[in-house]
Protein backbone atom coordinates (compact mmCIF):
# COMPACT_ATOMS: atom_id res chain seq x y z
CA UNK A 1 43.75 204.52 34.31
CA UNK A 2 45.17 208.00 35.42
CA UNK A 3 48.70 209.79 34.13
CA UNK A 4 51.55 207.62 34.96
CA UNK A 5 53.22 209.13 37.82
CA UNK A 6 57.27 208.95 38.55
CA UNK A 7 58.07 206.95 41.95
CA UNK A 8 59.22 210.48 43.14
CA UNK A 9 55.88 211.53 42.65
CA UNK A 10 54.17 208.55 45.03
CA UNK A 11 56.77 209.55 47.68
CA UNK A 12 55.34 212.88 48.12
CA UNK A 13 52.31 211.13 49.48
CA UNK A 14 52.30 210.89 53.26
CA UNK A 15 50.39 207.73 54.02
CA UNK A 16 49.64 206.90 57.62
CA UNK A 17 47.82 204.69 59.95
CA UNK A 18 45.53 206.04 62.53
CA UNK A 19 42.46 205.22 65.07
CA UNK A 20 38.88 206.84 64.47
CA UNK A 21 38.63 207.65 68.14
CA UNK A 22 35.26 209.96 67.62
CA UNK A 23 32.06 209.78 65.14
CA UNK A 24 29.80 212.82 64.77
CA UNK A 25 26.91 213.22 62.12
CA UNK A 26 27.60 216.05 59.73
CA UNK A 27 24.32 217.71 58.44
CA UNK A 28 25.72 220.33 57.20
CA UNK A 29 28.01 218.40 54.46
CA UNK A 30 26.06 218.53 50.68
CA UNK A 31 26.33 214.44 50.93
CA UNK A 32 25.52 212.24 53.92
CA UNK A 33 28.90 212.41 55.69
CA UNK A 34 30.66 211.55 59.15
CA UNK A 35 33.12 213.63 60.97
CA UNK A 36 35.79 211.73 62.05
CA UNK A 37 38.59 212.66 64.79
CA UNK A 38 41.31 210.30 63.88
CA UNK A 39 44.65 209.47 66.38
CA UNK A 40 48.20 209.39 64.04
CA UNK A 41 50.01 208.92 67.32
CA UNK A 42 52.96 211.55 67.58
CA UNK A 43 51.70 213.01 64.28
CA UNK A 44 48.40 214.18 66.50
CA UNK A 45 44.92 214.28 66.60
CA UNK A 46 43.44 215.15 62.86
CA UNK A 47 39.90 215.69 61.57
CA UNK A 48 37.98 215.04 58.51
CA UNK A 49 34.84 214.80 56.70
CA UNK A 50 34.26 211.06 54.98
CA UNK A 51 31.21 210.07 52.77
CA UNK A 52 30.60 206.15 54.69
CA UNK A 53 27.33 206.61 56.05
CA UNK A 54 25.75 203.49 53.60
CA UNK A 55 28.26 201.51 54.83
CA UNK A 56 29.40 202.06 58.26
CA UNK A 57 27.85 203.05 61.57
CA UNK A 58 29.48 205.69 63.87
CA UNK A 59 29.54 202.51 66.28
CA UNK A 60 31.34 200.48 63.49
CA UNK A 61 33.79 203.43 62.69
CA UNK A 62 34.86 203.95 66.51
CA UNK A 63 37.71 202.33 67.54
CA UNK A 64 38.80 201.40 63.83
CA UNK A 65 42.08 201.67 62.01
CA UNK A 66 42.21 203.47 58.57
CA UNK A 67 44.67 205.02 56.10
CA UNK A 68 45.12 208.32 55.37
CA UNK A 69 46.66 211.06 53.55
CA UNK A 70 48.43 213.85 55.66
CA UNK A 71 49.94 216.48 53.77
CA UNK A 72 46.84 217.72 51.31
CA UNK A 73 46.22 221.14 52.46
CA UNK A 74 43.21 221.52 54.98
CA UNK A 75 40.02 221.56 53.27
CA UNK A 76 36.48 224.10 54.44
CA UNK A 77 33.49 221.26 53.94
CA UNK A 78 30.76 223.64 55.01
CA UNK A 79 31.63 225.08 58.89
CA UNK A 80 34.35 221.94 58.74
CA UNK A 81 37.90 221.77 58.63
CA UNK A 82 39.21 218.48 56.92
CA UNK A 83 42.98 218.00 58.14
CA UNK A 84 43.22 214.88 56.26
CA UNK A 85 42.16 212.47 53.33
CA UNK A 86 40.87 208.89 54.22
CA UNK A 87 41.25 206.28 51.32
CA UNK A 88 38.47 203.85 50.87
CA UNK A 89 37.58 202.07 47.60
CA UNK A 90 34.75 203.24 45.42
CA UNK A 91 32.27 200.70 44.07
CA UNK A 92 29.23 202.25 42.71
CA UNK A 93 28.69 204.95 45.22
CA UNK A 94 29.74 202.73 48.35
CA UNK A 95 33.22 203.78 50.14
CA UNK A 96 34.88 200.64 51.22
CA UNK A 97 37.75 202.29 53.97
CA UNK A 98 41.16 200.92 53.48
CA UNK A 99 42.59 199.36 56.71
CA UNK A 100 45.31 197.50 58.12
CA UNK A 101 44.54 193.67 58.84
CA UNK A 102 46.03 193.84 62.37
CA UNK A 103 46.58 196.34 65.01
CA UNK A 104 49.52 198.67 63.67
CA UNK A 105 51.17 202.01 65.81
CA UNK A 106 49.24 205.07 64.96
CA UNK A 107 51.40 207.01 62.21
CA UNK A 108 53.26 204.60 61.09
CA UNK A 109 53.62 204.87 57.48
CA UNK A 110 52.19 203.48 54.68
CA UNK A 111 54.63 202.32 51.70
């Protein structure tokens, strides 16, 4: 387990839903990654890098709902600017993505 954390600290953390609405390949990323445009709804239209390519297809991805974290600081992943973290559970080296099990508003937030 990591430090214990005070609640205060866990609201900090901007959690939202959103839509993958575009896939691209990312060659240029050290690790087999995706791009992902991702819709938060009146939050906007955010990018970011995600390591799911053993996983997921860009056909699976499109359309899909994940969770997010919005207020880390925009990241450079080679000529890429991540706006955005998406959570996904780590098994191994597989990233399982963390969704909502029915349709929820983009950017609502995640408690």
């Amino acid at each position: 387990m990591k430090e214990t954390i005070t609640f205060e600290d866990f609201t900090k953390v901007d959690l939202r839903i959103g839509t993958i609405i575009e896939v691209n390949d990312f060659p240029e990323a050290r690790n087999p990654a995706y791009q992902l445009t991702i819709d938060f709804g009146d939050l906007g239209i955010k990018k970011s890098s995600a390591q799911i390519t053993t996983l997921y297809t860009k056909e699976m991805l499109l359309d899909k709902q994940i969770i997010a974290v919005l207020n880390f600081p925009r990241k450079q992943i080679a000529k890429f600017m991540s706006e955005c973290l998406v959570l996904g559970a780590v098994k191994e080296k597989d990233v399982y993505l963390l969704h909502p099990d029915t349709h929820v508003k983009n950017g609502t937030s995640v408690n």
